[in-house]
N, C-alpha and C. Protein backbone atom coordinates (compact mmCIF):
# COMPACT_ATOMS: atom_id res chain seq x y z
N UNK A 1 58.78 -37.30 2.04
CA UNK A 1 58.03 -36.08 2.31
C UNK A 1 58.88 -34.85 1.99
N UNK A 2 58.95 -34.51 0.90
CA UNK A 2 60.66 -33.63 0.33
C UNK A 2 59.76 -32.72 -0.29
N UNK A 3 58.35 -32.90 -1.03
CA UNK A 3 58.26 -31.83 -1.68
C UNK A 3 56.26 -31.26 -1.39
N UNK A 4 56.01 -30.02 -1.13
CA UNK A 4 54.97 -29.86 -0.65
C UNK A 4 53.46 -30.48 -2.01
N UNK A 5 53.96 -30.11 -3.23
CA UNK A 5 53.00 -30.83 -3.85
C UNK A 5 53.56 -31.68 -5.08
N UNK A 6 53.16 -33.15 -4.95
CA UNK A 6 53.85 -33.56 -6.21
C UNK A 6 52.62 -34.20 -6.90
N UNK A 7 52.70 -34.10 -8.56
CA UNK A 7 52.06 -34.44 -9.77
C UNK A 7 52.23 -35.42 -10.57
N UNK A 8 51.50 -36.52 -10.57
CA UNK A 8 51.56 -36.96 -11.74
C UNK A 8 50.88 -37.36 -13.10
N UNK A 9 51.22 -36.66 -13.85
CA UNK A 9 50.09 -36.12 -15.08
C UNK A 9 50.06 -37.49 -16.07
N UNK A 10 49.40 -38.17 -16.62
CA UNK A 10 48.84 -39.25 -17.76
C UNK A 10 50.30 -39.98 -17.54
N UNK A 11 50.59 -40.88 -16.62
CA UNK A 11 51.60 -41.98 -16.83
C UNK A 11 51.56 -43.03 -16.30
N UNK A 12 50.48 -42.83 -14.93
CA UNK A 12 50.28 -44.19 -14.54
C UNK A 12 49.73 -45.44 -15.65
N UNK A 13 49.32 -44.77 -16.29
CA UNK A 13 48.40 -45.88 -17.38
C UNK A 13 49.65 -46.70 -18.35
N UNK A 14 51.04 -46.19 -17.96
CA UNK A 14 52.01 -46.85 -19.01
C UNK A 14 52.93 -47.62 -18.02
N UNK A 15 52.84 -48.09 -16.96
CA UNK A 15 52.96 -48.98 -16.06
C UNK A 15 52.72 -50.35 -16.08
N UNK A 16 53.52 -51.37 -15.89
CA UNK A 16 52.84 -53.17 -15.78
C UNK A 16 51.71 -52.74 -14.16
N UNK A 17 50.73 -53.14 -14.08
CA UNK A 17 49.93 -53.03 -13.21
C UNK A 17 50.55 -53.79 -11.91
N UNK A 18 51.15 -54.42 -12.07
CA UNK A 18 51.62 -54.96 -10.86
C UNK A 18 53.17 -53.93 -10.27
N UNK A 19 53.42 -53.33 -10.97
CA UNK A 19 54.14 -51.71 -10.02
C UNK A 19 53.25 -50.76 -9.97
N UNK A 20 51.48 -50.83 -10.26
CA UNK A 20 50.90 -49.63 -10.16
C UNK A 20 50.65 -49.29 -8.23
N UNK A 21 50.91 -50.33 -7.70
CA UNK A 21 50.75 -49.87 -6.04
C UNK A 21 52.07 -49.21 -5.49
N UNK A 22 53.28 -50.06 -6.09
CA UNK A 22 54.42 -49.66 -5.26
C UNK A 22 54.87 -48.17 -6.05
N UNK A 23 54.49 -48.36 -7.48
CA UNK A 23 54.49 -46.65 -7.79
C UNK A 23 53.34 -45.42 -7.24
N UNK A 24 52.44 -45.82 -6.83
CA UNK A 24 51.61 -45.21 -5.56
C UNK A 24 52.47 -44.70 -4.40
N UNK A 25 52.72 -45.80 -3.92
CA UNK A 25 53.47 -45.74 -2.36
C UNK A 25 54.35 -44.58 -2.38
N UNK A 26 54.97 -44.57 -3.30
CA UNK A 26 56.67 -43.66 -3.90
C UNK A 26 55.58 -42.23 -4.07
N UNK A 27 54.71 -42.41 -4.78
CA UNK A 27 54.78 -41.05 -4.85
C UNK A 27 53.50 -40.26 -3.58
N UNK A 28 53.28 -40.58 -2.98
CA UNK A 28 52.70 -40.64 -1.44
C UNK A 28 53.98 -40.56 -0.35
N UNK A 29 55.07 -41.29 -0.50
CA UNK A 29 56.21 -41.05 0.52
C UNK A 29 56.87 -40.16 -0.25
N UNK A 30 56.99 -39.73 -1.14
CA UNK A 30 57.81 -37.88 -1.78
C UNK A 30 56.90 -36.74 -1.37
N UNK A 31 55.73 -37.06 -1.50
CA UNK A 31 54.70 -36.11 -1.03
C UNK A 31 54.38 -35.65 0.56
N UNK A 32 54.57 -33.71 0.97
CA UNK A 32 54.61 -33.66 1.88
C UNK A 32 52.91 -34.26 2.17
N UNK A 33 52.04 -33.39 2.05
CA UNK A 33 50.57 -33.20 1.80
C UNK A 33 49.84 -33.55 0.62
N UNK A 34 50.11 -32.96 0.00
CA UNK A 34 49.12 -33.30 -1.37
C UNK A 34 49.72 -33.62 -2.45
N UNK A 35 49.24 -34.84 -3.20
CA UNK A 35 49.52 -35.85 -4.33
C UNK A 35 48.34 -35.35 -5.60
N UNK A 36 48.89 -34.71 -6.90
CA UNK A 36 47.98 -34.75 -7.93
C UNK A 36 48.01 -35.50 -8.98
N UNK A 37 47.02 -35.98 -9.36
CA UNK A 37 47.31 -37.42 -10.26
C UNK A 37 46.00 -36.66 -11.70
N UNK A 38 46.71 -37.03 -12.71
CA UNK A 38 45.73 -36.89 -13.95
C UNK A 38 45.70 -38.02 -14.45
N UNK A 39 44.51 -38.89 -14.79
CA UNK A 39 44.49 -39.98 -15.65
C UNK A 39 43.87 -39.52 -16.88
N UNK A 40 44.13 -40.30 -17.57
CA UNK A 40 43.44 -40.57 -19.49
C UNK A 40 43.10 -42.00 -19.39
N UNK A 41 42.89 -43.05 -18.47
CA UNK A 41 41.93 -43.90 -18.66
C UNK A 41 41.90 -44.52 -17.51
N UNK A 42 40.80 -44.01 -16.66
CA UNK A 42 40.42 -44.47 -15.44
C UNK A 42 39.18 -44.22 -15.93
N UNK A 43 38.46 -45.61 -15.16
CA UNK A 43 37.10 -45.74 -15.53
C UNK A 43 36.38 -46.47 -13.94
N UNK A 44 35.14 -46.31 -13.77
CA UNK A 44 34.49 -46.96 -13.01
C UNK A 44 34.04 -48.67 -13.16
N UNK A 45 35.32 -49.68 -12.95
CA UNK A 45 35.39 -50.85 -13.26
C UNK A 45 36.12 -51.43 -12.04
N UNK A 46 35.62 -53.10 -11.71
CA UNK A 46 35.81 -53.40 -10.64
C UNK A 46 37.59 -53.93 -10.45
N UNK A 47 37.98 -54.00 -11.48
CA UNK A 47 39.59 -53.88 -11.47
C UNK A 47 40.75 -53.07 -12.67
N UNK A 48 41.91 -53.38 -12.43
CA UNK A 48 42.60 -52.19 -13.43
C UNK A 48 42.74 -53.64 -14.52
N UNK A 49 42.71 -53.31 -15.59
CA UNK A 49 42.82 -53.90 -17.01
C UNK A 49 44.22 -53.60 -17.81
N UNK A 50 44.83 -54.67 -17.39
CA UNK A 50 46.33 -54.39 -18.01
C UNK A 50 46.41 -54.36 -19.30
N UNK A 51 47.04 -53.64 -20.39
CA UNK A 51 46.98 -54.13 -22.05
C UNK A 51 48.79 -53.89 -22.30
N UNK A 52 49.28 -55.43 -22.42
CA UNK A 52 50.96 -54.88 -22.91
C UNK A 52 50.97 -54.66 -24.47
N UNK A 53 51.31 -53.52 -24.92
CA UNK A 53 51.60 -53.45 -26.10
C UNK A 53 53.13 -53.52 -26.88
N UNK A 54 53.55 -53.95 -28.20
CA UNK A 54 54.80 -54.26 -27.96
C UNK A 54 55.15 -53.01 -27.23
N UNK A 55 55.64 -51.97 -27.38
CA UNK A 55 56.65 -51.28 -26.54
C UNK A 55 56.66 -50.71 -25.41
N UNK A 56 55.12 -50.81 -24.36
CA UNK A 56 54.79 -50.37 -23.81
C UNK A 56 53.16 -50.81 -22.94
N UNK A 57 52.89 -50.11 -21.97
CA UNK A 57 51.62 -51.02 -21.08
C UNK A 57 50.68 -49.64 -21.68
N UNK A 58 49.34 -49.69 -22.29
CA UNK A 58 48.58 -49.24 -21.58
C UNK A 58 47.36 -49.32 -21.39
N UNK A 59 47.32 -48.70 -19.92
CA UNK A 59 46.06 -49.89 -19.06
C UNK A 59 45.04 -49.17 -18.39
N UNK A 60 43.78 -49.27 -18.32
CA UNK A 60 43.06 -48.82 -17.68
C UNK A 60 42.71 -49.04 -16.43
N UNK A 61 43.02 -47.91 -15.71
CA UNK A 61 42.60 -48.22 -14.10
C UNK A 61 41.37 -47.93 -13.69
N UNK A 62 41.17 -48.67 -12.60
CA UNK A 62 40.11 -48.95 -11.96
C UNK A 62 39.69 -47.74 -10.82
N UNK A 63 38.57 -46.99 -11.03
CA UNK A 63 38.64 -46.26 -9.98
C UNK A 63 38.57 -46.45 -8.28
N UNK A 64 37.44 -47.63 -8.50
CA UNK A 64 37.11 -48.40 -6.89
C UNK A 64 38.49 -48.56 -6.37
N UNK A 65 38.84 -49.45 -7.12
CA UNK A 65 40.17 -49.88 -6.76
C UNK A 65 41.79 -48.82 -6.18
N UNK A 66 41.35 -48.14 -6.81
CA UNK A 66 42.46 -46.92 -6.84
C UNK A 66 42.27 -45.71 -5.65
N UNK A 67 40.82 -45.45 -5.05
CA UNK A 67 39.88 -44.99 -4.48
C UNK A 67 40.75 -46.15 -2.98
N UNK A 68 39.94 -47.13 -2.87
CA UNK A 68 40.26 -47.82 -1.56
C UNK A 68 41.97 -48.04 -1.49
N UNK A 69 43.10 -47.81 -2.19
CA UNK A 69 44.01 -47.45 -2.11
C UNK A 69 44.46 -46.38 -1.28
N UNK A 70 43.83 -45.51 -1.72
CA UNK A 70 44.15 -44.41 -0.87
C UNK A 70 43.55 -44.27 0.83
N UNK A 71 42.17 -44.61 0.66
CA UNK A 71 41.29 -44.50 1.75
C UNK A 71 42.08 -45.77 2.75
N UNK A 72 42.38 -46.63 2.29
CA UNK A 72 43.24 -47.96 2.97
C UNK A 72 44.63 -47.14 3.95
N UNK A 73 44.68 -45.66 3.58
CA UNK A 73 45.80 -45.30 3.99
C UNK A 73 46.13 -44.15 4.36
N UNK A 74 44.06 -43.80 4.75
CA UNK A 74 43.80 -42.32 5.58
C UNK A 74 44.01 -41.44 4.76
N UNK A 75 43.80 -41.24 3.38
CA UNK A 75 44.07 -40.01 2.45
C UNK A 75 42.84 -39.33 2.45
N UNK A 76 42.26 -38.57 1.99
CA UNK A 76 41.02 -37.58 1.39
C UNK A 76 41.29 -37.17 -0.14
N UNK A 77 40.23 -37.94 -0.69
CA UNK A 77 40.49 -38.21 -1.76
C UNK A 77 39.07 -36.97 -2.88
N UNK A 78 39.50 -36.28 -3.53
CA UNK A 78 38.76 -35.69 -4.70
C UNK A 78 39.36 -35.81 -5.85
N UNK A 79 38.21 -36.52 -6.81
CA UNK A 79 37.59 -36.49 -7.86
C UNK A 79 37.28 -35.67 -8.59
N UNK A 80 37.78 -34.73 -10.15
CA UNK A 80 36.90 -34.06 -10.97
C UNK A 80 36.76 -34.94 -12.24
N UNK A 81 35.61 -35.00 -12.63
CA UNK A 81 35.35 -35.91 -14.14
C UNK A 81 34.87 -35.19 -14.57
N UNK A 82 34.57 -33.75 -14.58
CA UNK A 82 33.87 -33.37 -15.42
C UNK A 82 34.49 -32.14 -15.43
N UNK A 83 34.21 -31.81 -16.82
CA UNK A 83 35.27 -30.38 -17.15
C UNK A 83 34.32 -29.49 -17.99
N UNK A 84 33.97 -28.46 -17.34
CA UNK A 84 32.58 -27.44 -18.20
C UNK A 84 33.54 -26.68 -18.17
N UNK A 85 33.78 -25.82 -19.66
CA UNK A 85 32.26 -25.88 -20.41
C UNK A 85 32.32 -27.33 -21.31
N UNK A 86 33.25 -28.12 -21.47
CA UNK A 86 33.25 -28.98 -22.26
C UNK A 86 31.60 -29.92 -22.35
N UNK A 87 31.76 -30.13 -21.17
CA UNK A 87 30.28 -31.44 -21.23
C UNK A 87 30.30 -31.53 -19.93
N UNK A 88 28.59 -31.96 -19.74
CA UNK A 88 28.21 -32.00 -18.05
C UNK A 88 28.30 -33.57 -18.20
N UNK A 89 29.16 -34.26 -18.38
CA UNK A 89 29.47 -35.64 -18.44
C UNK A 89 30.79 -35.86 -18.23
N UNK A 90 31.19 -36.75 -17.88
CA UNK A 90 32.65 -37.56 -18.11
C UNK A 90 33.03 -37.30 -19.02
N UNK A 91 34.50 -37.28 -19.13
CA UNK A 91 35.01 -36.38 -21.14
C UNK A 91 35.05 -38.40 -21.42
N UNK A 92 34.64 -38.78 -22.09
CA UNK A 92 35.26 -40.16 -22.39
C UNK A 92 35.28 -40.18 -23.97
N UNK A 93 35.81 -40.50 -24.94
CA UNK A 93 35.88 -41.29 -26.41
C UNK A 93 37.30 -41.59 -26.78
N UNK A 94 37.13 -41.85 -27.81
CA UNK A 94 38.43 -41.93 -28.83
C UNK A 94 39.39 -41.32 -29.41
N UNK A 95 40.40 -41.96 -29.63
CA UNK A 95 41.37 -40.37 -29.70
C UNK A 95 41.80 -40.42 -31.13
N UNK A 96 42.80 -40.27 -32.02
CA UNK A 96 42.08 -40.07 -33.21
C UNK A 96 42.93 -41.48 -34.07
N UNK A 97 43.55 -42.14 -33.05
CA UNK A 97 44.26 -43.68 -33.20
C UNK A 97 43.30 -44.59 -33.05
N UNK A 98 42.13 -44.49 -32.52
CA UNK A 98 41.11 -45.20 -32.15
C UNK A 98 41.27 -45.60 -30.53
N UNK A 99 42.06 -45.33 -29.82
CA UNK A 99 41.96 -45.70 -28.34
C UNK A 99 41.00 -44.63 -27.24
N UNK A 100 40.54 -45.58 -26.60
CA UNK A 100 39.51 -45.05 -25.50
C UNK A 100 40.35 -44.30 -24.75
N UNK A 101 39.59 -43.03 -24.54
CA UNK A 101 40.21 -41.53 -23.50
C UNK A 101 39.21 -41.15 -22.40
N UNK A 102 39.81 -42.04 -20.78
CA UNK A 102 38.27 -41.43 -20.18
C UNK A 102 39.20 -40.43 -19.16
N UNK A 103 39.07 -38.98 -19.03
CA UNK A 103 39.99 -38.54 -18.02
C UNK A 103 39.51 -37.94 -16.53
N UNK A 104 40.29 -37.83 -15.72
CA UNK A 104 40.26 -37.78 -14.70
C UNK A 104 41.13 -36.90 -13.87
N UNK A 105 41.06 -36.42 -12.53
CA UNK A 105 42.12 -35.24 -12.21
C UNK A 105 41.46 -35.86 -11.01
N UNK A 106 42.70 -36.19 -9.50
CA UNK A 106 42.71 -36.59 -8.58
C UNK A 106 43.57 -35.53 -7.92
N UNK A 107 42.96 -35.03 -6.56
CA UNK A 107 43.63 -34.33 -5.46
C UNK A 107 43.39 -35.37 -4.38
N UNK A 108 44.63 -35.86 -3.71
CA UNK A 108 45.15 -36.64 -2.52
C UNK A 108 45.47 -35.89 -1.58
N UNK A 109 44.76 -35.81 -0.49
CA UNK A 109 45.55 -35.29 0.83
C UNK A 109 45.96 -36.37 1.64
N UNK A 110 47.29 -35.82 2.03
CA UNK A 110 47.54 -37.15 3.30
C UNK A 110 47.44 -36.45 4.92
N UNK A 111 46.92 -37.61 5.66
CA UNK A 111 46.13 -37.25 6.71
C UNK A 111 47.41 -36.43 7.76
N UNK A 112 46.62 -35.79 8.40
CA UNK A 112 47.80 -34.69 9.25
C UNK A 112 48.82 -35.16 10.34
C-alpha cells in the first residue's frame, strides 16, 4: 500500500496466465486505493485464453473471470468499453499485423 494510485497500461496480456492472479495480487498490495488497468484484449469469454508465442504470451483475458477476481476480494470494480466519439460500441478489430484488439480501461477500488 506505498502508492495512492497505481497503473497498469496493455501488459497483462504478455503474461503466462498462470502468474496472471499472483500479478493481480502484487499490484492490489502496492496499491493504496485505486488500481488502473488498460487492456487490448479482454473480451467477454468464460475463461482467459493463453497464446505462447515464440518470444512472448499473448493472451486474451476473460472479463467474468477477471471481474470475480476482484469482487472475490471486496473491490468496486468499473468498466469503460466504450470510447465516444470513436463508436457507441466496444473498440474491437485488427491491428494492422492481423491480431484481434478488444480494449478496455478498468478502475479498482479497494474496500475502505
Amino acid at each position: 500500500a506505498n502508492f495512492d494510485i497505481v497503473l497498469a497500461s496493455r501488459v497483462l496480456e504478455y503474461i503466462p496466465i498462470e502468474n496472471l492472479a499472483p500479478a493481480l495480487e502484487e499490484l492490489l498490495r502496492v496499491a493504496k486505493k485505486t488500481l488502473i488497468i488498460n487492456f487490448f484484449l479482454e473480451k467477454d469469454i468464460p475463461d482467459h485464453v493463453g497464446a505462447q508465442l515464440p518470444q512472448y504470451c499473448r493472451n486474451t483475458i476473460s472479463r467474468s473471470k477477471l471481474k470475480d477476481f476482484f469482487l472475490e476480494r471486496n473491490c468496486a470494480v468499473s468498466i469503460t468499453d466504450i470510447y465516444k466519439p470513436f463508436s457507441d460500441n466496444k473498440i474491437e478489430y485488427m491491428d494492422r499485423f492481423g491480431n484481434p484488439l478488444s480494449l478496455s480501461s478498468w478502475v479498482i477500488e479497494k474496500p475502505s
